[in-house]
C-alpha atoms as a PDB file:
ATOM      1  CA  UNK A   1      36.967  26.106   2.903  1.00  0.00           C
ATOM      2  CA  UNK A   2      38.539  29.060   1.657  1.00  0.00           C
ATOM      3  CA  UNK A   3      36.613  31.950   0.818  1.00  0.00           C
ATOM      4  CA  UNK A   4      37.589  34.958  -1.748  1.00  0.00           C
ATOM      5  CA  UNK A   5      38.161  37.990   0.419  1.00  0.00           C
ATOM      6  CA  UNK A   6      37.091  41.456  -1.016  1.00  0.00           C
ATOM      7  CA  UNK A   7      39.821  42.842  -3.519  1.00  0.00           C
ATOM      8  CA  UNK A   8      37.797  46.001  -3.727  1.00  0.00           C
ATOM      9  CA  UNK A   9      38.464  48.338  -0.233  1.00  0.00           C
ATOM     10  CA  UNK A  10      36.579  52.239   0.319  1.00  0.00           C
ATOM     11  CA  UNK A  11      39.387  54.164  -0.171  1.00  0.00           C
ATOM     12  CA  UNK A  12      39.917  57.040   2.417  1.00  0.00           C
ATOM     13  CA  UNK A  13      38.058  60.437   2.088  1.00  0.00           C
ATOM     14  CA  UNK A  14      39.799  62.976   0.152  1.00  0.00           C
ATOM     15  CA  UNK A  15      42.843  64.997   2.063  1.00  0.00           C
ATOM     16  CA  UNK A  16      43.001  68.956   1.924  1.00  0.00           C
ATOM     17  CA  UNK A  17      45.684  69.296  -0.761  1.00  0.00           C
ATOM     18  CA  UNK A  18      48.320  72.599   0.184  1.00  0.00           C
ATOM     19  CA  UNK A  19      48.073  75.080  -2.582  1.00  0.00           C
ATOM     20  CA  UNK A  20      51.562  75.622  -2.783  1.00  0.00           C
ATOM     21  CA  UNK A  21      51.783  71.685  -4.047  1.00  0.00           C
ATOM     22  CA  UNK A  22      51.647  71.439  -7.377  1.00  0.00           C
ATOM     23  CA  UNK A  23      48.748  70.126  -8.926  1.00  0.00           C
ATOM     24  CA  UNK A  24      51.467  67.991 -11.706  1.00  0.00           C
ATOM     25  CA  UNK A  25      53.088  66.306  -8.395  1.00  0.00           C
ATOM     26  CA  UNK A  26      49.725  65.789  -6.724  1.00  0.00           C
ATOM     27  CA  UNK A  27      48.412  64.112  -9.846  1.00  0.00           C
ATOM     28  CA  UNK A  28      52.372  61.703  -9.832  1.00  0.00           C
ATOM     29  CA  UNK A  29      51.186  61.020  -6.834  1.00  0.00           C
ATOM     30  CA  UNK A  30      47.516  59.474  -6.726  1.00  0.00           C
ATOM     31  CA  UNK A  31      48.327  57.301  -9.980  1.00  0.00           C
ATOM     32  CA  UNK A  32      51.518  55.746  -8.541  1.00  0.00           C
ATOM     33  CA  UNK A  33      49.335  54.753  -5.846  1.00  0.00           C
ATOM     34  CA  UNK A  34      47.025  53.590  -7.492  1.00  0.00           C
ATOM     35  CA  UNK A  35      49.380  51.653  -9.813  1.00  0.00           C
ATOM     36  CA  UNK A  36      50.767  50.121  -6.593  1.00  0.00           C
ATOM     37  CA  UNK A  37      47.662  48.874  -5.316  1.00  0.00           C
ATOM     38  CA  UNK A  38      46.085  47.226  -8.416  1.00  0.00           C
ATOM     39  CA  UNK A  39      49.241  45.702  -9.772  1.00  0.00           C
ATOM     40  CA  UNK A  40      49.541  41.892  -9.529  1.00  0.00           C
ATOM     41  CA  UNK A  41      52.705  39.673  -9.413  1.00  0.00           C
ATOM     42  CA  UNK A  42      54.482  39.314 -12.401  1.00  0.00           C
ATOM     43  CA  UNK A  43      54.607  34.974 -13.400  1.00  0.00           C
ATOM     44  CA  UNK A  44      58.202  34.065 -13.703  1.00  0.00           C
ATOM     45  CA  UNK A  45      60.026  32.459 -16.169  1.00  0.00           C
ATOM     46  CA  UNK A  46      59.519  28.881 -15.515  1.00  0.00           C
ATOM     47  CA  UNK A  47      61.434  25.756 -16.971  1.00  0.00           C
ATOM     48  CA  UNK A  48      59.728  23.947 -19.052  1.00  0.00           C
ATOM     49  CA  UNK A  49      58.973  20.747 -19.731  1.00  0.00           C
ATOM     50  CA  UNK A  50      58.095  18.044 -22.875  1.00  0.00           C
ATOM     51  CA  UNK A  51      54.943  15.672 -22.015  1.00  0.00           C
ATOM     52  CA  UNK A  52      54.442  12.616 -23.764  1.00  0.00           C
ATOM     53  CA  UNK A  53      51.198  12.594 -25.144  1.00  0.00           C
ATOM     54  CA  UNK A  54      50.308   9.306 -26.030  1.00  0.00           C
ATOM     55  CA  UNK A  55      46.570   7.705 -26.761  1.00  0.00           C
ATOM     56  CA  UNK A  56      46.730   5.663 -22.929  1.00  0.00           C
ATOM     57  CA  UNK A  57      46.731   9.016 -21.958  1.00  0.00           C
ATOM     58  CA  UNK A  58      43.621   9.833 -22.809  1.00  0.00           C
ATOM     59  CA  UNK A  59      44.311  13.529 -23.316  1.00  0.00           C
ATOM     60  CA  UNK A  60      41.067  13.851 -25.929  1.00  0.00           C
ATOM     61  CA  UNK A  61      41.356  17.531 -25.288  1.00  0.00           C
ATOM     62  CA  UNK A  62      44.940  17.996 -27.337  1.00  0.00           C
ATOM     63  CA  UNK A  63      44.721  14.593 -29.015  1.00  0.00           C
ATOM     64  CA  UNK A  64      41.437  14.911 -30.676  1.00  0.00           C
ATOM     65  CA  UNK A  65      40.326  18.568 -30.356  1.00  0.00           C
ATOM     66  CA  UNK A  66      37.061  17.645 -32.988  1.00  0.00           C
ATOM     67  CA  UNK A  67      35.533  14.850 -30.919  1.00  0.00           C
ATOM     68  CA  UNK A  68      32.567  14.970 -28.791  1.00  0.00           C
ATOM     69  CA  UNK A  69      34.638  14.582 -25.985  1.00  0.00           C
ATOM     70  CA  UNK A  70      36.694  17.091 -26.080  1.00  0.00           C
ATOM     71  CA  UNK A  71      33.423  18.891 -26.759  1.00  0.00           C
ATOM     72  CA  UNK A  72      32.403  17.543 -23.285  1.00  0.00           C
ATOM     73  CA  UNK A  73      35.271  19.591 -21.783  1.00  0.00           C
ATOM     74  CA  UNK A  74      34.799  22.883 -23.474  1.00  0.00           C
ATOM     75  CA  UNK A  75      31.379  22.698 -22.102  1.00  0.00           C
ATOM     76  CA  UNK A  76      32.386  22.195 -18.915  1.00  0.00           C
ATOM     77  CA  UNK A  77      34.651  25.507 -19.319  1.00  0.00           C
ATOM     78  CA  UNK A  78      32.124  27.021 -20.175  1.00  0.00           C
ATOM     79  CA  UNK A  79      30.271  26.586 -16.933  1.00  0.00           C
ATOM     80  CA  UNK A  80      33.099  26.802 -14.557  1.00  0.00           C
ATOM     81  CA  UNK A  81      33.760  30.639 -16.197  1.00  0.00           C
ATOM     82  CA  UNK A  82      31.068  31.201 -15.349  1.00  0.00           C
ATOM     83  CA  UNK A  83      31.637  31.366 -11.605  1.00  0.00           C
ATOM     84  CA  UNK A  84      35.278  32.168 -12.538  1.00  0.00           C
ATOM     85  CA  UNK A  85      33.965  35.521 -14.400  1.00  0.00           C
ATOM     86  CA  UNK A  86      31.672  36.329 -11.448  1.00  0.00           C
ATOM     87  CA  UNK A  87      34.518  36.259  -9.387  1.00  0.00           C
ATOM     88  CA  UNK A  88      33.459  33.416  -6.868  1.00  0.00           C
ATOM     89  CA  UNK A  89      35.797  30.885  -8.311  1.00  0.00           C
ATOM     90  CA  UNK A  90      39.957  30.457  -8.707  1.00  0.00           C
ATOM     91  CA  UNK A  91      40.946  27.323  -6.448  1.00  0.00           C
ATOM     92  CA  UNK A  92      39.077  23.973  -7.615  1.00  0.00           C
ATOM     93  CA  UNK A  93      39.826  20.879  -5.701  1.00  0.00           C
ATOM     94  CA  UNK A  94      39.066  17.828  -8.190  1.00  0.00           C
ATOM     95  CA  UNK A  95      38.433  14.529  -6.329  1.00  0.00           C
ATOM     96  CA  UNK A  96      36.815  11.319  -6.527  1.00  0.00           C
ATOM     97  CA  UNK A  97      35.009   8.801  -4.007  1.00  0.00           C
ATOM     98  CA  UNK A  98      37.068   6.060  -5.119  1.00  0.00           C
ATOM     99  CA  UNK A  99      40.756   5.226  -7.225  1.00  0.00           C
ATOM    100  CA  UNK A 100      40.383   4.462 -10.882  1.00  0.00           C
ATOM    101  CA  UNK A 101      37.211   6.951 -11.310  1.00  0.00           C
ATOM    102  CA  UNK A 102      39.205   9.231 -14.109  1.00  0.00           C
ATOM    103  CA  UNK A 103      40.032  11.556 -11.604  1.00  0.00           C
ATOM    104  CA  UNK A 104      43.150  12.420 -12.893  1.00  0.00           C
ATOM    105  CA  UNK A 105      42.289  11.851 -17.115  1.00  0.00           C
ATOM    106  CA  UNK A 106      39.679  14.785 -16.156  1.00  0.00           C
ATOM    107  CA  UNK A 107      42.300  17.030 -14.598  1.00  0.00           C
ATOM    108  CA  UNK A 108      44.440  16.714 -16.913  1.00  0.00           C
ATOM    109  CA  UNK A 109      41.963  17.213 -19.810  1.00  0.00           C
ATOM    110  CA  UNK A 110      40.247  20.520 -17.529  1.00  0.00           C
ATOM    111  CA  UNK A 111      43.583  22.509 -17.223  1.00  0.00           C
ATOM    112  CA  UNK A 112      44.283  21.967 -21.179  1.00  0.00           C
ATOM    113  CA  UNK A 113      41.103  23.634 -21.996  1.00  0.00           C
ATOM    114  CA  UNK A 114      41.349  26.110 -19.179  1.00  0.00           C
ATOM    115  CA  UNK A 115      44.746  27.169 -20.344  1.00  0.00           C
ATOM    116  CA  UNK A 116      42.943  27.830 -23.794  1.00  0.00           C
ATOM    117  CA  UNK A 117      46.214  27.765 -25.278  1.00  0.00           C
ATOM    118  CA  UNK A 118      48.137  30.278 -23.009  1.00  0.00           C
ATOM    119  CA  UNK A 119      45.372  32.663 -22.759  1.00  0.00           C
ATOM    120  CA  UNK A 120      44.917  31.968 -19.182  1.00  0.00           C
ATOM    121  CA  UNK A 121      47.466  30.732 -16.498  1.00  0.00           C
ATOM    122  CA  UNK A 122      46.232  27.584 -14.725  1.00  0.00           C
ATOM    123  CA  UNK A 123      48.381  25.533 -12.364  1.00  0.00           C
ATOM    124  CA  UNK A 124      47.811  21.782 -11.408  1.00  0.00           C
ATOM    125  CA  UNK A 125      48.619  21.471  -7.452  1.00  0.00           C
ATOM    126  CA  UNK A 126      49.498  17.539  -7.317  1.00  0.00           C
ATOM    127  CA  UNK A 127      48.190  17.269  -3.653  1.00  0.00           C
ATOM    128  CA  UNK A 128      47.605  13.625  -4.019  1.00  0.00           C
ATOM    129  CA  UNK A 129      50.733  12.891  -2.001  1.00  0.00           C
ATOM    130  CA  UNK A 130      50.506   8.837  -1.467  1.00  0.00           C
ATOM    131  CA  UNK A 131      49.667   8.037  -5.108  1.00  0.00           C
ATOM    132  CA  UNK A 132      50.740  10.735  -7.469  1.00  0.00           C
ATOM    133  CA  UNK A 133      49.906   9.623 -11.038  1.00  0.00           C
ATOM    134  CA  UNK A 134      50.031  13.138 -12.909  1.00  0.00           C
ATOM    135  CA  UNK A 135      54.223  12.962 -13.750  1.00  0.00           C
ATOM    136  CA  UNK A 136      53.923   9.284 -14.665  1.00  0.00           C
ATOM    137  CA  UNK A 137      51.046   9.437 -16.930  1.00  0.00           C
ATOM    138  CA  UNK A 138      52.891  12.569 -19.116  1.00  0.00           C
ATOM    139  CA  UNK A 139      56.529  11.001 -18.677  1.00  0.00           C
ATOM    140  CA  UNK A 140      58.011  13.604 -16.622  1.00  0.00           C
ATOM    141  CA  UNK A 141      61.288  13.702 -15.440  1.00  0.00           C
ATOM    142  CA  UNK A 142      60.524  14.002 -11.825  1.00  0.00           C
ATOM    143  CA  UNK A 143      61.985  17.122  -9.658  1.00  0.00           C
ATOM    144  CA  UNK A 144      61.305  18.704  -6.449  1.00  0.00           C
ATOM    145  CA  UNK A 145      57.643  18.955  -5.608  1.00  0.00           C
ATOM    146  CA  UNK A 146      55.050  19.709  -3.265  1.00  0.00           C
ATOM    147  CA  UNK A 147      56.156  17.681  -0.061  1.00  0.00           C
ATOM    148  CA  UNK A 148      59.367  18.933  -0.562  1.00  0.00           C
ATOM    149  CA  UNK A 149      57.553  22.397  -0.427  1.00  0.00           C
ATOM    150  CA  UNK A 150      55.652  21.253   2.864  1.00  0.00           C
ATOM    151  CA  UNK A 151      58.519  19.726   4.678  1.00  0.00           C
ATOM    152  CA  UNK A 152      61.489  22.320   3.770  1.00  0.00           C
ATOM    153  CA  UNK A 153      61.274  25.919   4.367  1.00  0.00           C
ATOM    154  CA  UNK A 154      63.908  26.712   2.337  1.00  0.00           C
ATOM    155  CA  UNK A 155      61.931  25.146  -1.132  1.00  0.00           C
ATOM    156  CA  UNK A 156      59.543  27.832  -2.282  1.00  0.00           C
ATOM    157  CA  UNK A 157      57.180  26.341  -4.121  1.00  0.00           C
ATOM    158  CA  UNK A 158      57.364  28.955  -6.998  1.00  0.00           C
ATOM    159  CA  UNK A 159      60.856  27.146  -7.550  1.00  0.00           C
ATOM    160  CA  UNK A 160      58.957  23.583  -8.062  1.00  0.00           C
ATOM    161  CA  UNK A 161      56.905  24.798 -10.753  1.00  0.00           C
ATOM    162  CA  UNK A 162      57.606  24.301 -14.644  1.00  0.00           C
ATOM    163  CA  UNK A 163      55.562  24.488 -17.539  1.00  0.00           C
ATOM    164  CA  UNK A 164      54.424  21.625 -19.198  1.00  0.00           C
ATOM    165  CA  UNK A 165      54.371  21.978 -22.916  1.00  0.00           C
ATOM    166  CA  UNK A 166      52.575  21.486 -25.394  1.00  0.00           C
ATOM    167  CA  UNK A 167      49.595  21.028 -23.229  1.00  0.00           C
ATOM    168  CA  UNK A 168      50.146  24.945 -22.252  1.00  0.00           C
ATOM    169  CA  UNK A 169      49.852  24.588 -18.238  1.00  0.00           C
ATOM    170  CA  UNK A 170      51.416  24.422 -15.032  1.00  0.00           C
ATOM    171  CA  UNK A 171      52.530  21.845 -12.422  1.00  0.00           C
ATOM    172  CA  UNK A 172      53.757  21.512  -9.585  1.00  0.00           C
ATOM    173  CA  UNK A 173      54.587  17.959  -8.756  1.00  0.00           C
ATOM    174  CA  UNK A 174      53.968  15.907  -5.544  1.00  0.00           C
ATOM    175  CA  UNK A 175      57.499  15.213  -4.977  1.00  0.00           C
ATOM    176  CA  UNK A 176      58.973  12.375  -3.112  1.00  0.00           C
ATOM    177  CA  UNK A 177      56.469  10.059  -1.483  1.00  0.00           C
ATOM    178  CA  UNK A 178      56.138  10.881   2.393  1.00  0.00           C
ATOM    179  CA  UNK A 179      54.432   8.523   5.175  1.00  0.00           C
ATOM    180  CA  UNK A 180      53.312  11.341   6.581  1.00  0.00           C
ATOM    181  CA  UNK A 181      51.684  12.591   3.485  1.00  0.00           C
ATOM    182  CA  UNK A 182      48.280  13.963   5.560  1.00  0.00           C
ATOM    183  CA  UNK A 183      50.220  16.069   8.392  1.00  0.00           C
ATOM    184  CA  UNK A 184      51.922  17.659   5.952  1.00  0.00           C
ATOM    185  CA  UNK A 185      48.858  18.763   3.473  1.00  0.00           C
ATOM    186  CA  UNK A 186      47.689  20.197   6.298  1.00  0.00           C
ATOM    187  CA  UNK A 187      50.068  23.124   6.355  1.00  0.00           C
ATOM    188  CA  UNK A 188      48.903  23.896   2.592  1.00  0.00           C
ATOM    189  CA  UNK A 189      47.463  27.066   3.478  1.00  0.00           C
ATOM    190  CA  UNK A 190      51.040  29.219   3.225  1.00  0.00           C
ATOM    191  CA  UNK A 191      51.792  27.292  -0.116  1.00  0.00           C
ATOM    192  CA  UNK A 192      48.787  28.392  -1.750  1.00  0.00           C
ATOM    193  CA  UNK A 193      48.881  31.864  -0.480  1.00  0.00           C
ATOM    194  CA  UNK A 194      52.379  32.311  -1.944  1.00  0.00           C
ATOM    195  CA  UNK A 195      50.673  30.712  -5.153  1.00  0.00           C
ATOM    196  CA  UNK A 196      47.382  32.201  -5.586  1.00  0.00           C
ATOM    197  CA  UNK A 197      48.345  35.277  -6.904  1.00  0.00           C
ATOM    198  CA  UNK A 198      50.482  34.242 -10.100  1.00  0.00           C
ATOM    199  CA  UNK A 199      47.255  32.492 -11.927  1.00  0.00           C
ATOM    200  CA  UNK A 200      44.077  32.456 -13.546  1.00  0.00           C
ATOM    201  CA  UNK A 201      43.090  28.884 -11.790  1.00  0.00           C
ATOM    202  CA  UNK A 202      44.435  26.371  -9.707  1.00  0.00           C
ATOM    203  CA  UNK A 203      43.394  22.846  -9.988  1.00  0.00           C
ATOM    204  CA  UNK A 204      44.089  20.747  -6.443  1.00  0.00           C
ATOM    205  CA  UNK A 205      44.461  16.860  -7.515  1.00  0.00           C
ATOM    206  CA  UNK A 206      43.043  15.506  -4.644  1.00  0.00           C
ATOM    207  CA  UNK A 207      43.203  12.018  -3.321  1.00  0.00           C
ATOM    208  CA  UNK A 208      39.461   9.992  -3.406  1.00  0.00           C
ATOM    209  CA  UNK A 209      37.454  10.833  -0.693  1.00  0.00           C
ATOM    210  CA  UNK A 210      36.074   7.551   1.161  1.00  0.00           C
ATOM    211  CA  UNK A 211      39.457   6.196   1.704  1.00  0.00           C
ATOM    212  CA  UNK A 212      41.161   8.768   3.104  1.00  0.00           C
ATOM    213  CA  UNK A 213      40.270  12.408   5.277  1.00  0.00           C
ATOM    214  CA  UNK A 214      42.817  14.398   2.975  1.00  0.00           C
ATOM    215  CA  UNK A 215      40.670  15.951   0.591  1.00  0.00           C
ATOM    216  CA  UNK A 216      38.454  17.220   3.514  1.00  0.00           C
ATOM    217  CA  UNK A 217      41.570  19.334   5.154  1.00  0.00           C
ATOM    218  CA  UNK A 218      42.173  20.693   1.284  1.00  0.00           C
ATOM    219  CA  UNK A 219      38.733  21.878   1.138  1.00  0.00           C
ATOM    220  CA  UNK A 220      39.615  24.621   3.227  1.00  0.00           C
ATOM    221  CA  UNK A 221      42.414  25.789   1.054  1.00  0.00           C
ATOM    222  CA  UNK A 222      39.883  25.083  -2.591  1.00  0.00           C
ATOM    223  CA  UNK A 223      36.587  27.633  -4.192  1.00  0.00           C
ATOM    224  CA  UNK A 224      34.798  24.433  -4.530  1.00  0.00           C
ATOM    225  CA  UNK A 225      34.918  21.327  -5.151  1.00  0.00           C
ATOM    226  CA  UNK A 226      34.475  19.127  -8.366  1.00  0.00           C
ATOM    227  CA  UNK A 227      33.652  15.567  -7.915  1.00  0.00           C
ATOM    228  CA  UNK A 228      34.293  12.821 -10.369  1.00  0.00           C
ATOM    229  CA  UNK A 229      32.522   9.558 -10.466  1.00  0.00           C
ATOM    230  CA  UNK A 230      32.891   6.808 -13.266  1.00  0.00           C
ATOM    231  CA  UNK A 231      29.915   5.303 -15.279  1.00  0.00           C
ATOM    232  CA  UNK A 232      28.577   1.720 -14.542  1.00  0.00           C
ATOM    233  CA  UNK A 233      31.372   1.856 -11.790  1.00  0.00           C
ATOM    234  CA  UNK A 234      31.227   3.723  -8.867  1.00  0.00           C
ATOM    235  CA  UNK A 235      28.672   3.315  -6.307  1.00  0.00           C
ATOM    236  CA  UNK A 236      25.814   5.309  -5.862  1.00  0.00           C
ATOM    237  CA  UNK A 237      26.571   5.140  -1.964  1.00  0.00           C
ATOM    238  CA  UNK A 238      29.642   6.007  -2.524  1.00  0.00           C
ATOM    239  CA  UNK A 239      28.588   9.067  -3.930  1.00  0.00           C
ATOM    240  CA  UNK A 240      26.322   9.778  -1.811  1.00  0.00           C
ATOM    241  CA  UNK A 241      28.833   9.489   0.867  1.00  0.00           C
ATOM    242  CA  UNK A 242      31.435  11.754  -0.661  1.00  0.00           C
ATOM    243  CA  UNK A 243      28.817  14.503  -0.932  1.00  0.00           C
ATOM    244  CA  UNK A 244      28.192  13.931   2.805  1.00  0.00           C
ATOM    245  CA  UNK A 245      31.228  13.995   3.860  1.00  0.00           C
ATOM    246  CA  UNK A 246      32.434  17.000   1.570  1.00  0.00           C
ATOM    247  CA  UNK A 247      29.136  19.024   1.949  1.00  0.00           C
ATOM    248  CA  UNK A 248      26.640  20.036  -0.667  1.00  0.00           C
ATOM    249  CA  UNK A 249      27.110  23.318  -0.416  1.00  0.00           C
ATOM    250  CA  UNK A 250      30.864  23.114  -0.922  1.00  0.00           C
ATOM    251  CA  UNK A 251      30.213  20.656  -4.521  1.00  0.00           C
ATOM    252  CA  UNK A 252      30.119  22.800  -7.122  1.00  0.00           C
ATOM    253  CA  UNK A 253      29.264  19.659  -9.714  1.00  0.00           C
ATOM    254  CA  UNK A 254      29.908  15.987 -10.609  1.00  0.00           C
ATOM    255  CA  UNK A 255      31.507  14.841 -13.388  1.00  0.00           C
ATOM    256  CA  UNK A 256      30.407  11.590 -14.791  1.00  0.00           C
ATOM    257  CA  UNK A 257      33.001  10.381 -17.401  1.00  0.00           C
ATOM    258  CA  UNK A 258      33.609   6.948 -18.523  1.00  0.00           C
ATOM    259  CA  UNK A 259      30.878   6.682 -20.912  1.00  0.00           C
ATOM    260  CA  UNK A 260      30.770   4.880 -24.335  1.00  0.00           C
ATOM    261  CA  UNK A 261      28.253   6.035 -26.550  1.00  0.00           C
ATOM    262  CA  UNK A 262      27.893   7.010 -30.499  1.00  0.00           C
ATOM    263  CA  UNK A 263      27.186  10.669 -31.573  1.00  0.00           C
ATOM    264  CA  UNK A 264      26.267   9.930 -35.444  1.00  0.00           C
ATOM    265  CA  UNK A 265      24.751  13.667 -35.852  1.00  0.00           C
ATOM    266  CA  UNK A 266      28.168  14.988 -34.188  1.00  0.00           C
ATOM    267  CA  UNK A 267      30.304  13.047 -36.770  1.00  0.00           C
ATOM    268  CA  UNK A 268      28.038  13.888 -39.861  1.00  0.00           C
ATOM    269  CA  UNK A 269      28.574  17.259 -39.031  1.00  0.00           C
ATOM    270  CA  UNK A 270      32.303  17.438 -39.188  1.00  0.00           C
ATOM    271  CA  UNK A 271      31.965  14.348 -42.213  1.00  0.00           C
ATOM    272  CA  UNK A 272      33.665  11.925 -40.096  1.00  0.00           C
ATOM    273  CA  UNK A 273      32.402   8.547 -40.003  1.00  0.00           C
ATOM    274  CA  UNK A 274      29.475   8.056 -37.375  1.00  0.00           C
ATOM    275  CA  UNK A 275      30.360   4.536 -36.592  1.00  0.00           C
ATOM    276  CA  UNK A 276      33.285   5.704 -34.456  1.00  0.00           C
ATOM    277  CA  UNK A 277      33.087   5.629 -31.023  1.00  0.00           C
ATOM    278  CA  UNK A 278      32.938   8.494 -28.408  1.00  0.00           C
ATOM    279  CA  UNK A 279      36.079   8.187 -25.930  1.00  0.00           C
ATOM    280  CA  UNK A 280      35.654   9.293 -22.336  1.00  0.00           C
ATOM    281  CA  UNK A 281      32.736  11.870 -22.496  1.00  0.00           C
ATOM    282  CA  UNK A 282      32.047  14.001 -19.937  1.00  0.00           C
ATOM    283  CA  UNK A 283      28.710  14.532 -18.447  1.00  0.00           C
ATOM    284  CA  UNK A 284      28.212  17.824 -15.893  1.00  0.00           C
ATOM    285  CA  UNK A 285      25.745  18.072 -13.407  1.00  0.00           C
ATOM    286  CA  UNK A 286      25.875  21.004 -11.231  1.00  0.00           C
ATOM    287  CA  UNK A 287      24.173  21.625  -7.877  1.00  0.00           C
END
């Protein structure tokens, strides 16, 4: 697992400065440096384009910004800026222990209320290269993506990139299905180097754990990790055996999602009706 290297360096003692210099071209000087060295890459100009949002999408987030749910997901901003603000978090790898836990619903939902509507830069990574689902569920027109990325040299990945609007974010695809899908996620590390730079946060759709070793050779390009289980449906050994095999200490929380409940106090305070029905909350636990 990646770790954030230290963006702060002791600059070099102080050099004897000629007095026939003059003190205006001396001055130039130290702030173009110092200009040089703190600026950061400029983000491109990126395509763009149109999602579908529709309700089987289960985007609660932009659909239904007053429920509870989306509610869930603001919360859980809230505690992931936390580590984002402290400076210990940027690349979050979002996985599952099995298929059909909401993985990708909570990804999607996550980088529309990290993007905060265009106040920060987040890009989705679609490294989930033998079942991508994130173009299909929002309609895309597909392009060149990530395994193109992997397996050509000459496809920088900033070129597979577009904006997907009106959800606010970034994505870059998974491309054209490969068979060998696992060899090449295991050359991510240049892709995300060239990447990391240009945003705020960058989400890694993983593949579920227990079925395949991907998500363990992404760890190592990720922050952390951010696992997400479904209520009444996933196994409690199967948790257990993702955390086992991903490591505690590299789990930064689990996301339990999938849950039906009522919130009658939530409704009755924006004077909705409290007989509706809560759609895919969010729970957080963190470690």
């Amino acid at each position: 697992m990646s770790h954030l290297r230290n963006l702060f360096h002791k600059p070099p003692g102080p050099q004897p400065i000629s007095s026939a210099a003059p003190l205006a071209a001396v001055a130039e000087k130290i702030v173009t440096s110092a200009s040089v060295a703190t600026a950061t890459p400029v983000l491109p100009e990126f395509p763009v384009e149109q999602a579908q949002v529709r309700p089987e999408n289960r985007l609660v987030y932009y659909a239904d910004p007053r429920s509870p749910a989306a509610d869930r997901y603001r919360l859980l901003r809230m505690k992931l800026k936390t580590f984002w603000t402290a400076g210990k978090l940027k690349k979050l790898l979002i996985t599952s222990p099995l298929a059909h836990d909401g993985k990708s619903t909570v990804v999607l939902n996550l980088a529309t209320a990290l993007a905060e509507r265009g106040k920060r830069t987040v890009l989705v990574v679609e490294a989930d290269l033998h079942h991508a689902s994130l173009a299909e569920i929002l309609r895309l027109k597909p392009w060149v993506g990530l395994a193109d990325c992997l397996s050509d040299d000459a496809t920088p990945p900033l070129s597979a990139i577009r904006r997907i609007e009106p959800l606010g974010w970034y994505l870059l695809p998974a491309g054209e299905p490969r068979k060998n899908a696992t060899e090449l996620l295991q050359t991510l590390g240049p892709v995300m180097e060239q990447l990391s730079p240009y945003f705020d946060w960058i989400l890694i759709d993983s593949p579920p754990v227990i079925p395949l070793t991907d998500p363990i050779s992404l760890l190592q390009h990720a922050d952390a990790s951010l696992l997400v289980v479904r209520a009444g449906r996933t196994p409690r050994e199967a948790v257990e055996q993702t955390i086992e095999l991903i490591g505690k200490k590299n789990t930064i929380g689990i996301v339990l999602n999938g849950m039906e409940a009522r919130d009658h106090l939530y409704y009755q305070y924006y004077g909705g009706t409290s007989n509706r029905t809560m759609s895919e909350p969010i729970l957080w636990r963190h470690f």
